[in-house]
N, C-alpha and C. Protein backbone atom coordinates (compact mmCIF):
# COMPACT_ATOMS: atom_id res chain seq x y z
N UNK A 1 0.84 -1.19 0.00
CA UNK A 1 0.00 0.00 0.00
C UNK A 1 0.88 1.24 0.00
N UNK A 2 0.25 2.40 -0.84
CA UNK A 2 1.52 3.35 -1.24
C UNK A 2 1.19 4.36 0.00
N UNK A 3 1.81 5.08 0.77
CA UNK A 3 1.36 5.91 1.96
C UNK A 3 1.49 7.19 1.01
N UNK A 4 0.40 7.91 1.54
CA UNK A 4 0.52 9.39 1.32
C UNK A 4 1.30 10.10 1.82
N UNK A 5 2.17 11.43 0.82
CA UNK A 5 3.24 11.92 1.21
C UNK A 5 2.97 13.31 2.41
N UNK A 6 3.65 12.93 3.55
CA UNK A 6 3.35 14.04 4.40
C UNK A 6 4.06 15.73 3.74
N UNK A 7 2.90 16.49 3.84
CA UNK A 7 3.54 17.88 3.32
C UNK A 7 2.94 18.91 4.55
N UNK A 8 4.36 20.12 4.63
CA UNK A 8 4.06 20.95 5.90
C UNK A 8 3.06 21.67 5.16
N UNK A 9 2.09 22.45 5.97
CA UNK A 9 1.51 23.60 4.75
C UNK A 9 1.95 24.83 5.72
N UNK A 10 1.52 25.36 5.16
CA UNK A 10 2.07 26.79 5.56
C UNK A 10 1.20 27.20 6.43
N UNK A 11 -0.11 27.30 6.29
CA UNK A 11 -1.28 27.44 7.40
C UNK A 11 -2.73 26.31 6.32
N UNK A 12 -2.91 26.13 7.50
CA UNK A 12 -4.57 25.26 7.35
C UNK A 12 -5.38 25.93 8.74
N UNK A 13 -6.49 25.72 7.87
CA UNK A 13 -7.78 26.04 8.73
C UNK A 13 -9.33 25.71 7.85
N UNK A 14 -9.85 25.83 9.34
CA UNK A 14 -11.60 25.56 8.64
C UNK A 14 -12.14 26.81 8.17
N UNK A 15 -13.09 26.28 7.66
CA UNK A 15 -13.93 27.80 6.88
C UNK A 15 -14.77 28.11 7.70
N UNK A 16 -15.08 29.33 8.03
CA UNK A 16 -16.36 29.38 8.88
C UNK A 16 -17.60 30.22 8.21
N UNK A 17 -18.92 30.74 8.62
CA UNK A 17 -20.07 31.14 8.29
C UNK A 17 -19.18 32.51 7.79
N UNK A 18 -18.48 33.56 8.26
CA UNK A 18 -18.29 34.52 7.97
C UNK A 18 -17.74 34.85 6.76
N UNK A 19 -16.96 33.68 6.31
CA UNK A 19 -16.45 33.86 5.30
C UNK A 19 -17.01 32.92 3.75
N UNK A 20 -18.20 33.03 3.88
CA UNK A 20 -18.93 32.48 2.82
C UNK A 20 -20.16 33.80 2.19
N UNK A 21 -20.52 33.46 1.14
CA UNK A 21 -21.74 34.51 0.65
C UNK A 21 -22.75 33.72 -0.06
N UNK A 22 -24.11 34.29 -0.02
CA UNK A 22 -25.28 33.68 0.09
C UNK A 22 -25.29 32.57 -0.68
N UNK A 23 -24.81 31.95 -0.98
CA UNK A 23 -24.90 30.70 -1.79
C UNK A 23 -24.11 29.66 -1.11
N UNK A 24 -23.79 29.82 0.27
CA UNK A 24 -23.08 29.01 0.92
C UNK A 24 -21.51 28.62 0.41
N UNK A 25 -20.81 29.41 -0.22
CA UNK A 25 -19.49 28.74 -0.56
C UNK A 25 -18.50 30.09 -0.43
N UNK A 26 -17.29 30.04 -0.03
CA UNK A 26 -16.33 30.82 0.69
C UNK A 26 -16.06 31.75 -0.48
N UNK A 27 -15.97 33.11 -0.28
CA UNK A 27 -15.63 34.12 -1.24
C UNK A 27 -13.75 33.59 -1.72
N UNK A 28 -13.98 33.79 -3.04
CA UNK A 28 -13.14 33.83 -3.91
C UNK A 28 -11.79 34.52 -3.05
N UNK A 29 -12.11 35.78 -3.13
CA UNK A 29 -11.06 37.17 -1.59
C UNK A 29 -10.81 36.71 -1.06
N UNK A 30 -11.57 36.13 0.03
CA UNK A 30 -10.72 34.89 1.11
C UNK A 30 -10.00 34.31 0.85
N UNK A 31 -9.94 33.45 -0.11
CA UNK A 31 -8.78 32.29 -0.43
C UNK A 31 -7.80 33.05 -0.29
N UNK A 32 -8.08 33.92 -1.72
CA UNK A 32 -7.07 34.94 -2.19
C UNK A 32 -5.98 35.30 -1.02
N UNK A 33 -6.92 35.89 -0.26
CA UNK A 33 -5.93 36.41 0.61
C UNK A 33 -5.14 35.58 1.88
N UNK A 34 -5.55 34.81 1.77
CA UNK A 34 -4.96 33.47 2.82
C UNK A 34 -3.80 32.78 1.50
N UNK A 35 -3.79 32.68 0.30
CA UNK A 35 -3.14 32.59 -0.38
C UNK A 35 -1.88 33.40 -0.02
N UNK A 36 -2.24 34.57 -0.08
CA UNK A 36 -0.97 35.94 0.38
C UNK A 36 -0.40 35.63 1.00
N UNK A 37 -0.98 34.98 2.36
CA UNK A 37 -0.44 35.15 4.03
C UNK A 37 0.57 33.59 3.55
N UNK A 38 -0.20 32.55 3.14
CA UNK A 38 1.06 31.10 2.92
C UNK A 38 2.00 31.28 1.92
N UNK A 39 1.68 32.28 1.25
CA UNK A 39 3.19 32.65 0.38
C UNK A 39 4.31 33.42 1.33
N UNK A 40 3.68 34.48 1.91
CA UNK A 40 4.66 35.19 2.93
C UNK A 40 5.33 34.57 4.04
N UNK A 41 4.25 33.24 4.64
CA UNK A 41 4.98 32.80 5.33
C UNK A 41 6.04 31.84 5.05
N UNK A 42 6.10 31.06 3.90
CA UNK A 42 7.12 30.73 2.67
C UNK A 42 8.03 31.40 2.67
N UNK A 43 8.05 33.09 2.36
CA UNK A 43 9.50 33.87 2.13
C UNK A 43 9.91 33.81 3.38
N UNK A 44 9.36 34.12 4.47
CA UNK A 44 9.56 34.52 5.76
C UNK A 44 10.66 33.35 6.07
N UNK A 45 10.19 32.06 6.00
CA UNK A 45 10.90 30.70 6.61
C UNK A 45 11.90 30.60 5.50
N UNK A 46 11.73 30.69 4.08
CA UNK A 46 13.21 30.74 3.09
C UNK A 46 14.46 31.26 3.66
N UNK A 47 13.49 32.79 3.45
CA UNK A 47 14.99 33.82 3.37
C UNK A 47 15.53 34.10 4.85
N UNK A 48 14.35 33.96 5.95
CA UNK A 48 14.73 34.32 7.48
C UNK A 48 14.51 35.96 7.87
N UNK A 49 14.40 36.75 6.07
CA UNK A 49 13.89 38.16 6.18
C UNK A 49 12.76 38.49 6.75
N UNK A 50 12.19 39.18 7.57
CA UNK A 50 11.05 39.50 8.02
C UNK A 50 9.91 40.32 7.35
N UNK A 51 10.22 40.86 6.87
CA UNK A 51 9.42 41.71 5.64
C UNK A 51 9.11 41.84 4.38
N UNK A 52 7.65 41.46 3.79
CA UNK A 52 7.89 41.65 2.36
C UNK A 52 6.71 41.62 2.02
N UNK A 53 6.22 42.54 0.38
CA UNK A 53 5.44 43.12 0.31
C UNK A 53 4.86 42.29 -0.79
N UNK A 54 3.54 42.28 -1.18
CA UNK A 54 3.32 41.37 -2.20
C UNK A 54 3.48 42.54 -3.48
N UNK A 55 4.14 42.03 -4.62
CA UNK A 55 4.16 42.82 -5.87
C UNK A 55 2.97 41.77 -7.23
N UNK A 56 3.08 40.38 -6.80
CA UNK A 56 2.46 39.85 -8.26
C UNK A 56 1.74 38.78 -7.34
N UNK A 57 0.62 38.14 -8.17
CA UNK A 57 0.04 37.49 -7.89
C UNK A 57 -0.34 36.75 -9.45
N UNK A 58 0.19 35.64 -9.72
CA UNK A 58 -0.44 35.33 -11.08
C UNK A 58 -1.70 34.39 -11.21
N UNK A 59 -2.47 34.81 -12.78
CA UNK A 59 -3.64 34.08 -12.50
C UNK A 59 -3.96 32.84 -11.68
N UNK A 60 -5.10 32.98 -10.98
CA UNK A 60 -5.93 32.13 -10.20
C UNK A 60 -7.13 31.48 -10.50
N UNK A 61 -7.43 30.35 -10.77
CA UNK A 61 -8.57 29.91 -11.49
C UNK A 61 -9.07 28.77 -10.31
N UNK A 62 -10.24 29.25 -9.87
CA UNK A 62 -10.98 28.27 -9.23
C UNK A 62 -11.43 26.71 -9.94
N UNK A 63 -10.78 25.64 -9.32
CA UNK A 63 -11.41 24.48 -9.75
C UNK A 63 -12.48 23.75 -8.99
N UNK A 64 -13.05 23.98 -7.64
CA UNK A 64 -12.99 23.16 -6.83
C UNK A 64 -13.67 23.90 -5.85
N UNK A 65 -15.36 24.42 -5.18
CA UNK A 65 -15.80 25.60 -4.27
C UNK A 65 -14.83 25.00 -3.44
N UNK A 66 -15.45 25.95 -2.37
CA UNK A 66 -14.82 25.52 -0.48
C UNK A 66 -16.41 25.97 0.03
N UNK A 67 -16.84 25.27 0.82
CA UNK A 67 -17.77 25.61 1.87
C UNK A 67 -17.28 25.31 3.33
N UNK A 68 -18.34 26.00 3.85
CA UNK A 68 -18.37 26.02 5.43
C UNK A 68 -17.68 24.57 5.97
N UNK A 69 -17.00 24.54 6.72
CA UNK A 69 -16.96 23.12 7.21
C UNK A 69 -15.55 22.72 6.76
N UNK A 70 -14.96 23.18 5.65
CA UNK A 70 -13.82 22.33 4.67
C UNK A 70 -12.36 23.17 5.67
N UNK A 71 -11.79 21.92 5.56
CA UNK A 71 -10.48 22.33 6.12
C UNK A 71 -9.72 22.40 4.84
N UNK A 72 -9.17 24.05 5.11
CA UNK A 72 -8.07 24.23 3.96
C UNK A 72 -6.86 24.35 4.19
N UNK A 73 -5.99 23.74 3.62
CA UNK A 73 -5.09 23.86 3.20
C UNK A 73 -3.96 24.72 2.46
N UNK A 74 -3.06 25.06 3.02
CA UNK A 74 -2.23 26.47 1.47
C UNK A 74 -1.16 25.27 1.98
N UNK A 75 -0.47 24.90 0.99
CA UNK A 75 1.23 24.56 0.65
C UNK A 75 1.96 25.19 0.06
N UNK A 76 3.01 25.75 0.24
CA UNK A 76 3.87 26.89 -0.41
C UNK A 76 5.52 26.55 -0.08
N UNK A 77 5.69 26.80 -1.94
CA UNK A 77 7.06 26.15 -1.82
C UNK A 77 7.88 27.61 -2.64
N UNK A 78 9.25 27.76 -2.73
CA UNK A 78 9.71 28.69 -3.39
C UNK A 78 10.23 27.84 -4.83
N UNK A 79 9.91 29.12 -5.70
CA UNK A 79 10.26 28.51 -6.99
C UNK A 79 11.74 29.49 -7.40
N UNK A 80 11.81 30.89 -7.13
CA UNK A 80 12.44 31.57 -7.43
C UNK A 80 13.33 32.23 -6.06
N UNK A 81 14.55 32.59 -5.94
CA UNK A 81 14.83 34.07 -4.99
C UNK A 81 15.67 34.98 -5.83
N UNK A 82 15.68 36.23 -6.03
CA UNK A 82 16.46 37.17 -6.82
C UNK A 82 16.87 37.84 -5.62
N UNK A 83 17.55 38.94 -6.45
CA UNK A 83 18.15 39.69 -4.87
C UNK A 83 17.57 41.02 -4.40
N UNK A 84 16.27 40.83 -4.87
CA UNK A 84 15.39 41.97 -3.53
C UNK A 84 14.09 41.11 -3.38
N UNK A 85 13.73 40.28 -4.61
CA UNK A 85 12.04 39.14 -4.48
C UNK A 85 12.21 37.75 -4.70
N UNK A 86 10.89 37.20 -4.36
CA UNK A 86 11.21 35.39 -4.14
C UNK A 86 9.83 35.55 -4.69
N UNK A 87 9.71 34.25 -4.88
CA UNK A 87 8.21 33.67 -5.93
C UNK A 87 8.27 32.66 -5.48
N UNK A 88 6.92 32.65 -4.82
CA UNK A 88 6.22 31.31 -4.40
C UNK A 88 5.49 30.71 -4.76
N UNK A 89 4.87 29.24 -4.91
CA UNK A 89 4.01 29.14 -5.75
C UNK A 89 2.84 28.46 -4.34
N UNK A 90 1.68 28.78 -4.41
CA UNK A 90 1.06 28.24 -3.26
C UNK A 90 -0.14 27.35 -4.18
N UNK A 91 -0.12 26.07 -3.14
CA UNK A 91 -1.40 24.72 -3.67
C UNK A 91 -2.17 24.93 -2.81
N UNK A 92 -3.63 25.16 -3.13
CA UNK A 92 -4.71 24.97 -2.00
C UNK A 92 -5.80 23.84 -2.30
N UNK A 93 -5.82 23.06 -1.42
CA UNK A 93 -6.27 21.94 -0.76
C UNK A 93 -7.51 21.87 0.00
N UNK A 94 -8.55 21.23 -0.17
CA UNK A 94 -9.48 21.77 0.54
C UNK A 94 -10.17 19.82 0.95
N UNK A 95 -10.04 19.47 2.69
CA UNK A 95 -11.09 18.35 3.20
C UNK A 95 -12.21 18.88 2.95
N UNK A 96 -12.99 18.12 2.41
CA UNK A 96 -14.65 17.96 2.84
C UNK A 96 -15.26 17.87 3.66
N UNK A 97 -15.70 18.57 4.99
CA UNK A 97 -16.03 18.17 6.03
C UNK A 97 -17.26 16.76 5.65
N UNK A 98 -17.21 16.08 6.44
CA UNK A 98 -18.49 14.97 6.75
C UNK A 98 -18.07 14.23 5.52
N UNK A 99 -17.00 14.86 5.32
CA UNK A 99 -17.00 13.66 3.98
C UNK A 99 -15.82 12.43 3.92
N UNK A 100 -15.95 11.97 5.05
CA UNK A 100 -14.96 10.74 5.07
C UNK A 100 -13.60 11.61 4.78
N UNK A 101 -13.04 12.59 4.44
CA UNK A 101 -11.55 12.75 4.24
C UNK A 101 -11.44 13.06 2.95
N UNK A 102 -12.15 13.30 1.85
CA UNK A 102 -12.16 13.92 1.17
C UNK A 102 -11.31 14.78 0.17
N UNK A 103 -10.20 14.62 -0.13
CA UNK A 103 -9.64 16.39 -0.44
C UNK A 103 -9.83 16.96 -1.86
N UNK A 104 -9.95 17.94 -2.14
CA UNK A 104 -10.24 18.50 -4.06
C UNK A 104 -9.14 19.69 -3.91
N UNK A 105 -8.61 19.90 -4.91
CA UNK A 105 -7.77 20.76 -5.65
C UNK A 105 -8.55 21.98 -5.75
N UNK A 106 -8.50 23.05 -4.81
CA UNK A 106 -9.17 24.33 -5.19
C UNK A 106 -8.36 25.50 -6.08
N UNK A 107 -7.40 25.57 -6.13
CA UNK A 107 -6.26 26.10 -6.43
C UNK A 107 -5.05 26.65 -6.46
N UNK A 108 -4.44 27.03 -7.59
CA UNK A 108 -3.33 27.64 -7.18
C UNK A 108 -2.59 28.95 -7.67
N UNK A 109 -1.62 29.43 -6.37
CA UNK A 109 -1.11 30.38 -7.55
C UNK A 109 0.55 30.47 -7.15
N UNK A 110 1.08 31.62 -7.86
CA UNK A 110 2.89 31.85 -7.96
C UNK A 110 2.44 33.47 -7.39
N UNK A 111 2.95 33.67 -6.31
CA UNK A 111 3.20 35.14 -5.86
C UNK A 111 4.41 35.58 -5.66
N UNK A 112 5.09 36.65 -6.13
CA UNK A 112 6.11 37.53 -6.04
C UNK A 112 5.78 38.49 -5.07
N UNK A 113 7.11 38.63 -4.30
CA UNK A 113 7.18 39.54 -2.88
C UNK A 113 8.73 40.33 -3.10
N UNK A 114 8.35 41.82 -2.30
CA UNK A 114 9.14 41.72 -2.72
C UNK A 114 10.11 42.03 -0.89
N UNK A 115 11.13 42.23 -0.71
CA UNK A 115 12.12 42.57 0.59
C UNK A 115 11.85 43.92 0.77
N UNK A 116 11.52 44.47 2.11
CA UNK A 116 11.20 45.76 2.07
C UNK A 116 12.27 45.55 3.89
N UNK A 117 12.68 46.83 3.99
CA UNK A 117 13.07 47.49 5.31
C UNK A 117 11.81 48.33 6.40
N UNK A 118 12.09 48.56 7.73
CA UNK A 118 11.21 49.37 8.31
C UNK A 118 11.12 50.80 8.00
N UNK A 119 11.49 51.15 6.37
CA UNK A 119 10.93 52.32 6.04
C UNK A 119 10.56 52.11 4.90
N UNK A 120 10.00 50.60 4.54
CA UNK A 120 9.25 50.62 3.43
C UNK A 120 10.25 50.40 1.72
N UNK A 121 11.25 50.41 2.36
CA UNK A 121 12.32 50.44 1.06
C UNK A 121 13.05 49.34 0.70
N UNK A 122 13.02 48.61 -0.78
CA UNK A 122 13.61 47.70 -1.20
C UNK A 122 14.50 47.69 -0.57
N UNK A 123 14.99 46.52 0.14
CA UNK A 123 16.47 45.92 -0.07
C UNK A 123 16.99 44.40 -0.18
N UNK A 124 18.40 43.97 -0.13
CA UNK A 124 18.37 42.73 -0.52
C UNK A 124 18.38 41.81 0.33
N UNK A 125 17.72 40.60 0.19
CA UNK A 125 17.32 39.66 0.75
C UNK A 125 18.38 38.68 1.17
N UNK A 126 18.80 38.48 2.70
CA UNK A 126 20.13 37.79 2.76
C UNK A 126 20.61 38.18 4.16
């Protein structure tokens, strides 16, 4: 029997009522932006830099809703580091609640960040 491969994610969590709209399934924005936060925390643990700003976000195509109940998933790995931005690419994962274990491919994306200082100003990452 082949075991499934353990992967860290960057953050998981459940969905709750607040973050859904009348049709019962989690706004698009939400992901989005929980997308942001598991890419950053990606650069954060790469580079050990503390700061960085999002510059790109490339297309995002929903395959897969999320409703109330679903534990999600972000996995975020680095694809790129240059010497002021890093590019991450983040997988989101979504359990089915009540559904035996479930998981579907909701999506993904590649975000560019870039190194910023406590006055807001590029610098290099290192």
């Amino acid at each position: 029997m082949e075991q499934e491969s353990i992967r860290d994610a960057a953050i998981r969590l459940t969905m709750m009522p607040r973050d859904t709209n009348a049709h019962g399934t989690v706004f698009g924005g939400v992901i989005l932006s929980y997308i942001d936060v598991a890419g950053g925390v990606e650069a954060v643990r790469h580079t050990k830099h503390e700061r960085f700003v999002t510059v790109a976000m490339k297309e995002v195509i929903f395959h897969e809703p999320v409703f109330i109940g679903d534990l999600v998933s972000f996995y975020a790995t680095t694809l790129k580091v240059g010497r002021t931005s890093i590019t991450i690419h983040v997988e989101v994962e979504a359990e089915r609640f009540g559904n035996k274990g479930q998981k579907v491919r909701v999506t993904s994306a590649d975000i560019t960040f870039v190194a910023i200082n406590e006055n807001r100003e590029k610098v290099n990452i290192g």
